[in-house]
C-alpha atoms as a PDB file:
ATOM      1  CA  UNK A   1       0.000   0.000   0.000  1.00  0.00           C
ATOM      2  CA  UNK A   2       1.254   3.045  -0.728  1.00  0.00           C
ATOM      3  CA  UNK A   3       2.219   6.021   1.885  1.00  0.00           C
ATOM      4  CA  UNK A   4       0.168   8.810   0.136  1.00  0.00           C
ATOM      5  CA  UNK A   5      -2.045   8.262  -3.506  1.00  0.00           C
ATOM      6  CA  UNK A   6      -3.203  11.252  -3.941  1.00  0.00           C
ATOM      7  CA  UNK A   7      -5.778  12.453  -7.292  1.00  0.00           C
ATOM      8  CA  UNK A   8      -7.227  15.209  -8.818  1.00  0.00           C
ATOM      9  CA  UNK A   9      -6.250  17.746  -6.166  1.00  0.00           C
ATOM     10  CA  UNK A  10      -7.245  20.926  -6.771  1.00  0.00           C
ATOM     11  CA  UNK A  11      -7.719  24.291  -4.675  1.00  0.00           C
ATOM     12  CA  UNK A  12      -9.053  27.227  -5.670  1.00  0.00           C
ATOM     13  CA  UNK A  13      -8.711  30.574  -3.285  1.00  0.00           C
ATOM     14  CA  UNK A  14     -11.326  33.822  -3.487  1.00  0.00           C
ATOM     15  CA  UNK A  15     -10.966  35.401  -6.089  1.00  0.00           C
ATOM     16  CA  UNK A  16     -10.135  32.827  -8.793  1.00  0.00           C
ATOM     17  CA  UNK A  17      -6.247  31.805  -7.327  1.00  0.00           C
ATOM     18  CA  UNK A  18      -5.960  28.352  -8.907  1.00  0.00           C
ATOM     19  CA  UNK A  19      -3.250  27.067  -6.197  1.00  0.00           C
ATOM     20  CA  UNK A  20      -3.323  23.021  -7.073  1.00  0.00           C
ATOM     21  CA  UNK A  21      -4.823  22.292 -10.777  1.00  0.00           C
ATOM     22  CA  UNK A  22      -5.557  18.306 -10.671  1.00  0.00           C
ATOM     23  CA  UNK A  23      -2.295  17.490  -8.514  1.00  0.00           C
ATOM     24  CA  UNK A  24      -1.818  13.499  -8.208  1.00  0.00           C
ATOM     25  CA  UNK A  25       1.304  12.212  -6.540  1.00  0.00           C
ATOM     26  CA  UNK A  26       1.828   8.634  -5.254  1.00  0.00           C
ATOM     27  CA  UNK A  27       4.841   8.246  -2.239  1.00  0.00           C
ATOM     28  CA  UNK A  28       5.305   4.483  -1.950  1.00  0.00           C
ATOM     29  CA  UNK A  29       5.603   3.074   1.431  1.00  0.00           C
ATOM     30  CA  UNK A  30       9.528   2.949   2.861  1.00  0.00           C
ATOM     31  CA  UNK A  31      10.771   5.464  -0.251  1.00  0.00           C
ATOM     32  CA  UNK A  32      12.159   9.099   0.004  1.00  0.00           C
ATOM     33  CA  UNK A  33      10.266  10.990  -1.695  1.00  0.00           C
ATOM     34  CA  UNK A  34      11.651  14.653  -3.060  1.00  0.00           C
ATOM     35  CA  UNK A  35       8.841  17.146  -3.422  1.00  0.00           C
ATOM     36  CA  UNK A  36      10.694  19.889  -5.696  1.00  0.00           C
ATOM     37  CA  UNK A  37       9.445  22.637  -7.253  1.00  0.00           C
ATOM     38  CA  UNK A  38      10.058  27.119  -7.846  1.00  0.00           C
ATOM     39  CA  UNK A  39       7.935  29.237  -4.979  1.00  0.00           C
ATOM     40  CA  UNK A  40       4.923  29.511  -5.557  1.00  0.00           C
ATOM     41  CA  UNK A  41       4.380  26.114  -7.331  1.00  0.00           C
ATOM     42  CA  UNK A  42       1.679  24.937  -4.817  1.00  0.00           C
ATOM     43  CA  UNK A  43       3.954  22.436  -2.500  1.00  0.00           C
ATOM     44  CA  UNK A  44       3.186  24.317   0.470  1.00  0.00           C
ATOM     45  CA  UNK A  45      -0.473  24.273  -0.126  1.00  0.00           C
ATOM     46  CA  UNK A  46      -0.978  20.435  -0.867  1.00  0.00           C
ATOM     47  CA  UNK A  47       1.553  19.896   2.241  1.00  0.00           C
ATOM     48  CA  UNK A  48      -1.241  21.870   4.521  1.00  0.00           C
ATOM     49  CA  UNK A  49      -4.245  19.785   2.456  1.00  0.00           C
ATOM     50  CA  UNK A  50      -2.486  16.271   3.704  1.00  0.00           C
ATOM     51  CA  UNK A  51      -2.015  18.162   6.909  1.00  0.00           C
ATOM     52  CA  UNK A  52      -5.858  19.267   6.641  1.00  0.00           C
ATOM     53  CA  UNK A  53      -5.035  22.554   7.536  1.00  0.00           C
ATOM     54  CA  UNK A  54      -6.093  23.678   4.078  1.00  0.00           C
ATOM     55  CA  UNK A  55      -9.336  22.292   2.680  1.00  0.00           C
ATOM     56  CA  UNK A  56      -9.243  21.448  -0.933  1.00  0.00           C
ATOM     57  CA  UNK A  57     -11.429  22.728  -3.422  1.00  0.00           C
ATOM     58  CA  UNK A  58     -11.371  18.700  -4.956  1.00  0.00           C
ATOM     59  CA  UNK A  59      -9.295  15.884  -3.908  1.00  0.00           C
ATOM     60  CA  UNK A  60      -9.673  12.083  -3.652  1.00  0.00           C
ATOM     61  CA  UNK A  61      -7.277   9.598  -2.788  1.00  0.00           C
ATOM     62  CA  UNK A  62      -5.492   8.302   0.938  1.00  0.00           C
ATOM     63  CA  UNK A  63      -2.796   9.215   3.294  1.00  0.00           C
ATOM     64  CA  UNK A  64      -1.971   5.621   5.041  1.00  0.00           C
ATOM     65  CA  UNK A  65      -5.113   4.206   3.839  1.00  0.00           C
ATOM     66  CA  UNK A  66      -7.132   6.570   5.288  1.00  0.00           C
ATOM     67  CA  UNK A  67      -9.260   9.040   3.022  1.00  0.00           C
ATOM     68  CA  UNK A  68      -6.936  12.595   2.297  1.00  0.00           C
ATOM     69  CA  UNK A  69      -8.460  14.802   5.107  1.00  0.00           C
ATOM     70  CA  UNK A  70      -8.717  12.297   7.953  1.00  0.00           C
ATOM     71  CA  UNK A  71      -7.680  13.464  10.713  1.00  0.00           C
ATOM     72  CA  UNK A  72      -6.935  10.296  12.197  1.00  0.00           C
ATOM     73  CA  UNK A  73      -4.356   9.431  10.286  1.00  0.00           C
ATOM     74  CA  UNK A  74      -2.464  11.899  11.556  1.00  0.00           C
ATOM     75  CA  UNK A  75      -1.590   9.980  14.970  1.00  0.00           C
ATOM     76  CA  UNK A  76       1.106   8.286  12.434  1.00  0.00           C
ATOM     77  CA  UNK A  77       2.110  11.175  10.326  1.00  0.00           C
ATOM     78  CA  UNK A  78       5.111  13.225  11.946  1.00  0.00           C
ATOM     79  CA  UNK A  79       5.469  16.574   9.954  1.00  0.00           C
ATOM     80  CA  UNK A  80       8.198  19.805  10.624  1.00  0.00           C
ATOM     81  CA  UNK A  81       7.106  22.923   8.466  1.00  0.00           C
ATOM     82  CA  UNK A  82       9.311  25.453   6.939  1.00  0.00           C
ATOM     83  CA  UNK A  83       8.910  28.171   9.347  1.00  0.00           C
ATOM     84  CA  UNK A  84       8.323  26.607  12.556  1.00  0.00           C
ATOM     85  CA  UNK A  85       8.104  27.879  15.634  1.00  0.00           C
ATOM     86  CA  UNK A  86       9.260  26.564  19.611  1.00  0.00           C
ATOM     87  CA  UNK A  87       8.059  28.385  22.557  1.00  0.00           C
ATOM     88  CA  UNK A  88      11.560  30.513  23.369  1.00  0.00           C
ATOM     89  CA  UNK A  89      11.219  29.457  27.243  1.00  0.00           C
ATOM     90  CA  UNK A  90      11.418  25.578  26.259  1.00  0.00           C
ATOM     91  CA  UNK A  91      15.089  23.861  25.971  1.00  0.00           C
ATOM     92  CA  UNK A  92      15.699  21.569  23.334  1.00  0.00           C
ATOM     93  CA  UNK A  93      14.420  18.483  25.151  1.00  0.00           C
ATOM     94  CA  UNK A  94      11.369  20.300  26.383  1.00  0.00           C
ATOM     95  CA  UNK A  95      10.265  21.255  23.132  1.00  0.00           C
ATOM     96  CA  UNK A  96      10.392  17.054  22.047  1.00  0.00           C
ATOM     97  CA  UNK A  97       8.576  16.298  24.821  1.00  0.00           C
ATOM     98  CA  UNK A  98       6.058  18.971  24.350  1.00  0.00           C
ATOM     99  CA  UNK A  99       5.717  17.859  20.807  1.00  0.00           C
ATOM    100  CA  UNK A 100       5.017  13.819  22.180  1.00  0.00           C
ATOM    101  CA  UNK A 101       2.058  15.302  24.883  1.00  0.00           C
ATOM    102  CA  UNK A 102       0.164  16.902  21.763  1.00  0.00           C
ATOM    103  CA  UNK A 103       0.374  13.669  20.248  1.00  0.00           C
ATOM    104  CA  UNK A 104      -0.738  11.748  23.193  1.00  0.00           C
ATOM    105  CA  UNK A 105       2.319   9.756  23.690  1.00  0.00           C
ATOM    106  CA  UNK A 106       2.491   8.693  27.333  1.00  0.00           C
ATOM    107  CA  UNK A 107       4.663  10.261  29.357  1.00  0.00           C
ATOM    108  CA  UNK A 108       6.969   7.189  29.994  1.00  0.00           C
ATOM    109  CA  UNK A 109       7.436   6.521  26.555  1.00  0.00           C
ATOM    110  CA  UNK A 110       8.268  10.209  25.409  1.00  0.00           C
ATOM    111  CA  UNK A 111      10.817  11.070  28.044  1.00  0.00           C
ATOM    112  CA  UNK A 112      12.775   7.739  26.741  1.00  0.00           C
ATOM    113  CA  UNK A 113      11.923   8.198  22.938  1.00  0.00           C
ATOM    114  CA  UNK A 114      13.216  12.313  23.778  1.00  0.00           C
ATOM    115  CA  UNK A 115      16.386  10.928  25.393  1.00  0.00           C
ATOM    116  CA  UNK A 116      16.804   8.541  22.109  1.00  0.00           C
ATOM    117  CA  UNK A 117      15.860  11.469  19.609  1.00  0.00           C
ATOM    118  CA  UNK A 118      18.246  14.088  21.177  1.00  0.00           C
ATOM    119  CA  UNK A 119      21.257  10.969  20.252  1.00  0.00           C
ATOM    120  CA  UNK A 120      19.899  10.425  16.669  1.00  0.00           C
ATOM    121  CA  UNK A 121      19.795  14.353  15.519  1.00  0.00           C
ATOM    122  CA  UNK A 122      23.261  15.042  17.329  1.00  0.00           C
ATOM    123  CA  UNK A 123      21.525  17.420  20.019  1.00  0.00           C
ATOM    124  CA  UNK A 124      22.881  15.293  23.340  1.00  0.00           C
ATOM    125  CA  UNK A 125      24.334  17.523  24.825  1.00  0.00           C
ATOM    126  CA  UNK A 126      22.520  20.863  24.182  1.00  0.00           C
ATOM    127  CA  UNK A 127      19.167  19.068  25.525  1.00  0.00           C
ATOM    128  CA  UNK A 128      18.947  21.511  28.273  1.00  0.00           C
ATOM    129  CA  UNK A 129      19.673  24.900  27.248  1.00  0.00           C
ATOM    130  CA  UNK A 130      16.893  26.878  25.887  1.00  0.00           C
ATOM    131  CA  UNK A 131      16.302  27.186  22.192  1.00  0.00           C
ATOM    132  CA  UNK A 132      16.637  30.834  21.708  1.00  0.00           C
ATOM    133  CA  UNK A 133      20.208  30.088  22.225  1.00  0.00           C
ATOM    134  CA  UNK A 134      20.529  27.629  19.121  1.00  0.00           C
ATOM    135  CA  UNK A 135      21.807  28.516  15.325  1.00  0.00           C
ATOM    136  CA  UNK A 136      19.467  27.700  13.079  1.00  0.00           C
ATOM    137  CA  UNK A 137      20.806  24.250  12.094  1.00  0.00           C
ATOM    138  CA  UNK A 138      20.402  23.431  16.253  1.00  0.00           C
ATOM    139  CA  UNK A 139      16.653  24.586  15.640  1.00  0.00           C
ATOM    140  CA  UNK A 140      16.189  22.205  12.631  1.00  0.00           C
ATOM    141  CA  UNK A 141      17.391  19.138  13.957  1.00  0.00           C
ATOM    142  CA  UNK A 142      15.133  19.630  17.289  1.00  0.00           C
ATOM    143  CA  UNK A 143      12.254  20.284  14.972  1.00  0.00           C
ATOM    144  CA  UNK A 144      13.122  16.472  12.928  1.00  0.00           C
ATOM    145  CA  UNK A 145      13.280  14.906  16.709  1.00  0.00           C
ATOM    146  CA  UNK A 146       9.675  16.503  17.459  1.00  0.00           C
ATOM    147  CA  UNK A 147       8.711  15.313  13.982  1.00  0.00           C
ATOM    148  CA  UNK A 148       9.976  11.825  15.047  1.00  0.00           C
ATOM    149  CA  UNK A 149       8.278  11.620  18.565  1.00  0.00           C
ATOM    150  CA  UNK A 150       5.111  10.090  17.898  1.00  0.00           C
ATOM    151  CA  UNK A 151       7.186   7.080  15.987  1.00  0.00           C
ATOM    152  CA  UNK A 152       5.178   8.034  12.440  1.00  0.00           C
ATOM    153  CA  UNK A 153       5.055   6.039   9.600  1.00  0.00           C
ATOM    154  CA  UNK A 154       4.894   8.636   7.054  1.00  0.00           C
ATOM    155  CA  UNK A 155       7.513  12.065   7.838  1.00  0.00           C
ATOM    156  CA  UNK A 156       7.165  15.194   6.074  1.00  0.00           C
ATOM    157  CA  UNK A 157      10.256  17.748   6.416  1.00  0.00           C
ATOM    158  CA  UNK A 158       9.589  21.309   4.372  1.00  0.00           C
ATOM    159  CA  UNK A 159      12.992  22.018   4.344  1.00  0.00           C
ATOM    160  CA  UNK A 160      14.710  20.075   6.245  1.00  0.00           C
ATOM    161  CA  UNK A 161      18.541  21.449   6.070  1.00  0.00           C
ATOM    162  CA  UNK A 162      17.505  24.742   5.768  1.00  0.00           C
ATOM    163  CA  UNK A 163      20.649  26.848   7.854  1.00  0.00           C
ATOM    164  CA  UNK A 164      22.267  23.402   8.372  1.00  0.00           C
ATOM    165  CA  UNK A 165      26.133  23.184   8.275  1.00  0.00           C
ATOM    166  CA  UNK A 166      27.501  20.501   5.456  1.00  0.00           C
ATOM    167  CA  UNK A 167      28.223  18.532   8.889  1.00  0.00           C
ATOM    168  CA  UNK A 168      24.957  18.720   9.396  1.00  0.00           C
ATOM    169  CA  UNK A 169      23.538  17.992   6.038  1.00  0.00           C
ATOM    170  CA  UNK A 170      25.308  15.113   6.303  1.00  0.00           C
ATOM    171  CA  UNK A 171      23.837  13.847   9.680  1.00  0.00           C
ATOM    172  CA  UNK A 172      20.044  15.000   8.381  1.00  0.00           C
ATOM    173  CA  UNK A 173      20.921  12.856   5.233  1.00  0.00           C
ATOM    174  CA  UNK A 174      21.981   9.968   7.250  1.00  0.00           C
ATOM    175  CA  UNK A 175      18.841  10.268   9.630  1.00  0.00           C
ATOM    176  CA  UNK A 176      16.434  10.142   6.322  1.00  0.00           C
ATOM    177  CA  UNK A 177      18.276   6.966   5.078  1.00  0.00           C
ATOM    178  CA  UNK A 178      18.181   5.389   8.776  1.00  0.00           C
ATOM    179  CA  UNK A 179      13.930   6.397   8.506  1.00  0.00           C
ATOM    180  CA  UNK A 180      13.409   4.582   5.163  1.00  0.00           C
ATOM    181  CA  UNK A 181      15.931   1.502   6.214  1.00  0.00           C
ATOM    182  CA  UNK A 182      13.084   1.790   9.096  1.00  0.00           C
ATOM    183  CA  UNK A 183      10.375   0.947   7.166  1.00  0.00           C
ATOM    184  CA  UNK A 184       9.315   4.733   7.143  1.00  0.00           C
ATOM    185  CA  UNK A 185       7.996   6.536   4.322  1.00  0.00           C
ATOM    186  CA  UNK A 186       9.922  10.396   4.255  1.00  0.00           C
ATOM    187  CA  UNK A 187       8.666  13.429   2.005  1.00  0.00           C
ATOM    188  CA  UNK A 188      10.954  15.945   1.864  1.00  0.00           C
ATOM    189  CA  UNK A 189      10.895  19.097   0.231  1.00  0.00           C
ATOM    190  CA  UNK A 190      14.014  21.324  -0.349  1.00  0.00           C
ATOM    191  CA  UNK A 191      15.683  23.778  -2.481  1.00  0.00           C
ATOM    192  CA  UNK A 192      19.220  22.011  -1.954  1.00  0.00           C
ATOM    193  CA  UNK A 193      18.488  19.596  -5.147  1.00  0.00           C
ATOM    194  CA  UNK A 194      21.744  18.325  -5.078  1.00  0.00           C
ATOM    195  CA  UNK A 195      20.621  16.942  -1.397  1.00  0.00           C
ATOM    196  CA  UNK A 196      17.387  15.598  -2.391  1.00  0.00           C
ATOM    197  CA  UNK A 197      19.775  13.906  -5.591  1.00  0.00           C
ATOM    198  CA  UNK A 198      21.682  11.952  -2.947  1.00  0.00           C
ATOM    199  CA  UNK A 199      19.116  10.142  -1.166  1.00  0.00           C
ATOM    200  CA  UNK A 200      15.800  10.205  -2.733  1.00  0.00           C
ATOM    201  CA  UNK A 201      14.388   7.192  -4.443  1.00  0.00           C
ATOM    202  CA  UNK A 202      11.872   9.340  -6.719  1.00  0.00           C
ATOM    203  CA  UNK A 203      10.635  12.530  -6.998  1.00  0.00           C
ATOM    204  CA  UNK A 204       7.818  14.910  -8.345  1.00  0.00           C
ATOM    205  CA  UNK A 205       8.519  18.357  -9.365  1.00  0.00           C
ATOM    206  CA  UNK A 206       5.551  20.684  -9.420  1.00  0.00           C
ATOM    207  CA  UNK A 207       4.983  24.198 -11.234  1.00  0.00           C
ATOM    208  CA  UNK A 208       1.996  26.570 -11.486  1.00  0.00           C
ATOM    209  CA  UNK A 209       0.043  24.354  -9.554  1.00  0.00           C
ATOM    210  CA  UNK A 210       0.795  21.020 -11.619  1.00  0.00           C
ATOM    211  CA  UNK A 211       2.972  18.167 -11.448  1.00  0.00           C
ATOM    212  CA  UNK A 212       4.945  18.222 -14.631  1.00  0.00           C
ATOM    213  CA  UNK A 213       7.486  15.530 -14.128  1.00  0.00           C
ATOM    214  CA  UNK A 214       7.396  12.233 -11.686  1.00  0.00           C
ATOM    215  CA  UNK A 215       9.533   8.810 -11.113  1.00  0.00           C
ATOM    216  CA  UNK A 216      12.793   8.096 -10.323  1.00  0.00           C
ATOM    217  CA  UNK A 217      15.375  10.321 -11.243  1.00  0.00           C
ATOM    218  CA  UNK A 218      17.270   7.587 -13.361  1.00  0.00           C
ATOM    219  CA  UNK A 219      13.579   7.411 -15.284  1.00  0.00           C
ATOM    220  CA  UNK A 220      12.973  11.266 -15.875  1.00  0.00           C
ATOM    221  CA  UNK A 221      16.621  11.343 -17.081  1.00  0.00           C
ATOM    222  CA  UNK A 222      16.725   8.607 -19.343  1.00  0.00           C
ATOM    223  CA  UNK A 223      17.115  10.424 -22.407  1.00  0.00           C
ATOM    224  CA  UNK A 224      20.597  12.652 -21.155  1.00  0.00           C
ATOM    225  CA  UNK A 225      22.417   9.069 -20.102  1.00  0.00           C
ATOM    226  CA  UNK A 226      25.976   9.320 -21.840  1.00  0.00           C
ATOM    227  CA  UNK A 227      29.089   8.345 -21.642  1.00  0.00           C
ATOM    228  CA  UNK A 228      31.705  11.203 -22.198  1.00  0.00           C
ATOM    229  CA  UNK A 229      35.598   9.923 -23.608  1.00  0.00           C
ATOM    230  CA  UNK A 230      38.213  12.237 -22.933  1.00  0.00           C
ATOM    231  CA  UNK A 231      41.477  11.461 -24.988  1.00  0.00           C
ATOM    232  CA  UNK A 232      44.361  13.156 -25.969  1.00  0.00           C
ATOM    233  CA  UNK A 233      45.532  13.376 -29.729  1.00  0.00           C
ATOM    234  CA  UNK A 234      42.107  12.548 -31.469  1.00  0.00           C
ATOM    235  CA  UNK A 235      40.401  13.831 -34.964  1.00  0.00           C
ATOM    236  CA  UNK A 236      37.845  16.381 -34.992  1.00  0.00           C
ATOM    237  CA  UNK A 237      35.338  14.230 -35.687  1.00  0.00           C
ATOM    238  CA  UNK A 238      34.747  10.335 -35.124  1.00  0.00           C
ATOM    239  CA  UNK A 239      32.796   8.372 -38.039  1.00  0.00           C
ATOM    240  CA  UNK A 240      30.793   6.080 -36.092  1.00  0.00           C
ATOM    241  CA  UNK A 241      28.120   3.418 -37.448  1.00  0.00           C
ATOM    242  CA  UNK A 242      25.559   5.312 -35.289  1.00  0.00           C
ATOM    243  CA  UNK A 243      26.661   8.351 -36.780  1.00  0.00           C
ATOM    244  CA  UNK A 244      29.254  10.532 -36.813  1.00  0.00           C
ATOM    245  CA  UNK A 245      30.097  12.251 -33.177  1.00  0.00           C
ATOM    246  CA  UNK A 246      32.308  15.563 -33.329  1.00  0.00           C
ATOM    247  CA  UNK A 247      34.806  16.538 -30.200  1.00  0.00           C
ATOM    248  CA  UNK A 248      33.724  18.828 -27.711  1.00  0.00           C
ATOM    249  CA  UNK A 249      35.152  21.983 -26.430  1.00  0.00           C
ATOM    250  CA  UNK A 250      37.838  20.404 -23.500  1.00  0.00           C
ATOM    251  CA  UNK A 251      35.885  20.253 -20.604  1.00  0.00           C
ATOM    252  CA  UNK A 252      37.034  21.848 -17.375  1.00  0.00           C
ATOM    253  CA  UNK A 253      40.073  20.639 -15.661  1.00  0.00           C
ATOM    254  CA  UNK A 254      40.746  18.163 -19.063  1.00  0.00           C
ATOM    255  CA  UNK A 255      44.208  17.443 -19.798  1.00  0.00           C
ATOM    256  CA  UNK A 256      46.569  19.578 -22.184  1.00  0.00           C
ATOM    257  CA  UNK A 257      45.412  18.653 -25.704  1.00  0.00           C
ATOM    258  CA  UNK A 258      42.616  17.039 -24.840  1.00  0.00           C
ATOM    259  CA  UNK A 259      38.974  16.335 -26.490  1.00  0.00           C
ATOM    260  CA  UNK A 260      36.255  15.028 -25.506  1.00  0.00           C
ATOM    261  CA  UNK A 261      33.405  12.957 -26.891  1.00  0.00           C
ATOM    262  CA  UNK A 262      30.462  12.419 -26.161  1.00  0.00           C
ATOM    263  CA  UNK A 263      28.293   8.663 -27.165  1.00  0.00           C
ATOM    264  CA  UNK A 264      24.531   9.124 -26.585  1.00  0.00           C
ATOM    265  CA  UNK A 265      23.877   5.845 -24.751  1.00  0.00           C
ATOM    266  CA  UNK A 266      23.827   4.022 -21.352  1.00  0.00           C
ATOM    267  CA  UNK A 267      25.227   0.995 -22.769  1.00  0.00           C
ATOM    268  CA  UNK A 268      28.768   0.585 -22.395  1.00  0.00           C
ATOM    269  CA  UNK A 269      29.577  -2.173 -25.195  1.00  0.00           C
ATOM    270  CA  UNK A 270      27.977   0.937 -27.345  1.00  0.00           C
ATOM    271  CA  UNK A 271      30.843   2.984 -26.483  1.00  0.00           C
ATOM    272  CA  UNK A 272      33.419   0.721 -28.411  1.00  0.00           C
ATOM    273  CA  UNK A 273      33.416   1.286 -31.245  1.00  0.00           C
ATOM    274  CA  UNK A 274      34.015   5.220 -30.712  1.00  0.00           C
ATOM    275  CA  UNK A 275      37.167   3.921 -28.509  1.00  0.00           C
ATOM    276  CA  UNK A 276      38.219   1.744 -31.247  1.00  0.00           C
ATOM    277  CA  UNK A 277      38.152   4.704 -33.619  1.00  0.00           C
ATOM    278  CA  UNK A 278      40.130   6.860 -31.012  1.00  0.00           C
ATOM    279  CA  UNK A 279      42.804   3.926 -31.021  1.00  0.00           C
ATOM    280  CA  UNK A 280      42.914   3.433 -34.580  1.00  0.00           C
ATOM    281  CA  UNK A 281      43.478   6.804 -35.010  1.00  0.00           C
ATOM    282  CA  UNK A 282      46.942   6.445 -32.497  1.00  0.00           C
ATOM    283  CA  UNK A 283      44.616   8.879 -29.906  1.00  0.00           C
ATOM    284  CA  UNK A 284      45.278   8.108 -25.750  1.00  0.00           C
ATOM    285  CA  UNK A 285      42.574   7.341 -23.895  1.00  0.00           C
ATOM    286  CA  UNK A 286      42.762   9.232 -20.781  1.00  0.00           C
ATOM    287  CA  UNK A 287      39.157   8.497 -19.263  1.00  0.00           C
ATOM    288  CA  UNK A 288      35.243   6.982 -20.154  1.00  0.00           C
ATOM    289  CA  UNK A 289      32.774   8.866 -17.794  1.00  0.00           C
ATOM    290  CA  UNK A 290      29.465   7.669 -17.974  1.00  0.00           C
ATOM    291  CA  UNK A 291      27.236  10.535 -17.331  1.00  0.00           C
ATOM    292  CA  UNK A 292      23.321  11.952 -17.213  1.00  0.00           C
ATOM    293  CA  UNK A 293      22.130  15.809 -16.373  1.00  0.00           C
ATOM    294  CA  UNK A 294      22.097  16.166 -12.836  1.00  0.00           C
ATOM    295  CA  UNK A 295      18.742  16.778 -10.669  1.00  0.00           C
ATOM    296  CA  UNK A 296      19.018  20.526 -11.141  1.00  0.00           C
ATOM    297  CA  UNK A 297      19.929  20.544 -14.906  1.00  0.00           C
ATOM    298  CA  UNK A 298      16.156  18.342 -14.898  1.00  0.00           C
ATOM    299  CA  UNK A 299      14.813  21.193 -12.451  1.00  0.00           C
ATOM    300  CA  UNK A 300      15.541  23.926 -14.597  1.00  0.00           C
ATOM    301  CA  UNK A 301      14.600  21.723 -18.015  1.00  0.00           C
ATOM    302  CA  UNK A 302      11.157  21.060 -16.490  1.00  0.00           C
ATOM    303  CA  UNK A 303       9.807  23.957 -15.241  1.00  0.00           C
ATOM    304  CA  UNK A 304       8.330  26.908 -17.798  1.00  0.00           C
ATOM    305  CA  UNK A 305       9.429  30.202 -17.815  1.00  0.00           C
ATOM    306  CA  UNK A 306       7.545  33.321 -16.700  1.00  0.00           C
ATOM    307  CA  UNK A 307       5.577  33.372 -20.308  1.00  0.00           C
ATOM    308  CA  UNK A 308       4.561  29.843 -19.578  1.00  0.00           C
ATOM    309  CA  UNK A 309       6.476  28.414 -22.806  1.00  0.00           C
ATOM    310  CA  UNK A 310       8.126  25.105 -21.717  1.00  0.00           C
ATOM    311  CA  UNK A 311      11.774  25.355 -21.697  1.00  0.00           C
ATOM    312  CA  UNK A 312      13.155  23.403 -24.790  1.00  0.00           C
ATOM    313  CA  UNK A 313      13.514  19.334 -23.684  1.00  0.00           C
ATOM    314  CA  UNK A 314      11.137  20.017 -20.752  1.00  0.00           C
ATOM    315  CA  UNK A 315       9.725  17.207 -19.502  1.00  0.00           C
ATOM    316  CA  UNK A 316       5.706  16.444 -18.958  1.00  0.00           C
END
């Protein structure tokens, strides 16, 4: 069963603000999910409709099984916003076990899952001082643990390592993994797409209310998969039987007299024959790269541009 199948959500504000337009989006159960997408593409607002702090003008689908606006199912839904807020007289460990009391975990079972939280998000030892005296990175990984203290089965993190250190990045990243090697389904929406790149098992990126490209990130990249040959001493041009493939301008860093190739494929025994040109031609093969547009080259592809013309290659 999947964490969240959601269809045809829409939302409408006074006025004639189309926020969502027919938004579906399925999170599998134990995936990371990346929720990506320019501001003011609508991710907030479907957020707050699975939180049911927004009520959609049309939806259908589940959250956990349950209908999308039950508010039952949020007993196993642990969520940290983008701009949260702690009460500034509460210390890091008060502010996790204020978090558990709201969601009616007994008191027993909090203060041990708050010492246990505190060790996971690397906030041990600042438990007891008061959070108006943490960076902003201290404030985000107290806000995961109070996301974590009612031991959900479906987290959603706006922003997770907004502030955060790459230290802390790092720990956040490892905390997500640890979550879905848990059994946990994570949503997790953040500008830092090289982040989201690193862990996420698929991913949705929305615009103008829509969701204009979804699946794994190998899938919605297929077509960019290449493999790139650097060598020293090569033609201008390689006659292939797949066609002919001209050198590139020497990428950065290359070596002295360098080109580079580049085979449209993500096969390597297609990437012989171009090597067996290179050697027949008495060129030195200094490296084969394989190679695909990263998560924000497929960001920037997808989304449309402020005359809402879709950027050339952008995917649907």
């Amino acid at each position: 069963m999947d964490a969240i199948d959601l269809h045809d959500v829409t939302k409408t504000y006074r006025g004639g603000v189309h926020a969502l337009r027919g938004v579906a989006l399925r999170v599998g159960a134990g995936e990371i999910f990346g929720l990506l997408g320019p501001n003011g593409a609508g991710k907030s607002t479907l957020v707050k409709i699975m939180m049911t702090v927004v009520r959609p003008t049309t939806a259908t689908g589940t959250i956990l099984g349950q209908p999308v606006g039950s508010h039952d199912v949020l007993e196993r839904v642990g969520y940290l916003p983008e701009h949260h807020r702690f009460p500034a007289y509460l210390t890091g460990r008060q502010v996790i076990d204020f978090f558990g009391a709201l969601c009616k975990v007994p008191r027993d079972v909090r203060r041990t899952r708050t010492e246990q939280l505190l060790e996971l998000v690397g906030m041990r030892d600042w438990g007891d001082r008061r959070v108006t005296t943490y960076s902003k990175g201290m404030q985000q990984r107290i806000g995961i643990a109070a996301a974590l203290v009612n031991d959900p089965q479906l987290v959603v993190l706006d922003e997770p390592t907004d502030g955060v250190d790459p230290v802390g990045r790092r720990d956040i990243r490892d905390v997500l993994v640890r979550l879905r090697g848990e059994g946990r389904s994570v949503m997790v929406n953040s500008h830092l797409l090289s982040e989201v790149e690193m862990v996420a098992d698929r991913v949705a990126i929305m615009n103008k209310g829509q969701v204009i490209a979804q699946g794994t990130i190998d899938e919605l990249t297929h077509a960019s998969h290449r493999y790139e040959i650097e060598a020293s001493g090569g033609p201008e041009r390689l006659d292939l039987p797949g066609g002919p493939v001209a050198a590139e301008p020497p990428a950065p860093g290359a070596a002295p007299g360098a080109r580079t190739y580049c085979v449209r494929t993500r096969e390597a025994r297609d990437v012989q024959p171009a090597i067996d040109a290179l050697r027949a031609a008495g060129a030195t093969i200094v490296r084969v790269t394989p190679a695909r547009e990263t998560l924000e080259d497929l960001f920037v592809r997808s989304v449309v541009d402020e005359r809402g013309r879709a950027l050339p290659g952008a995917a649907r």
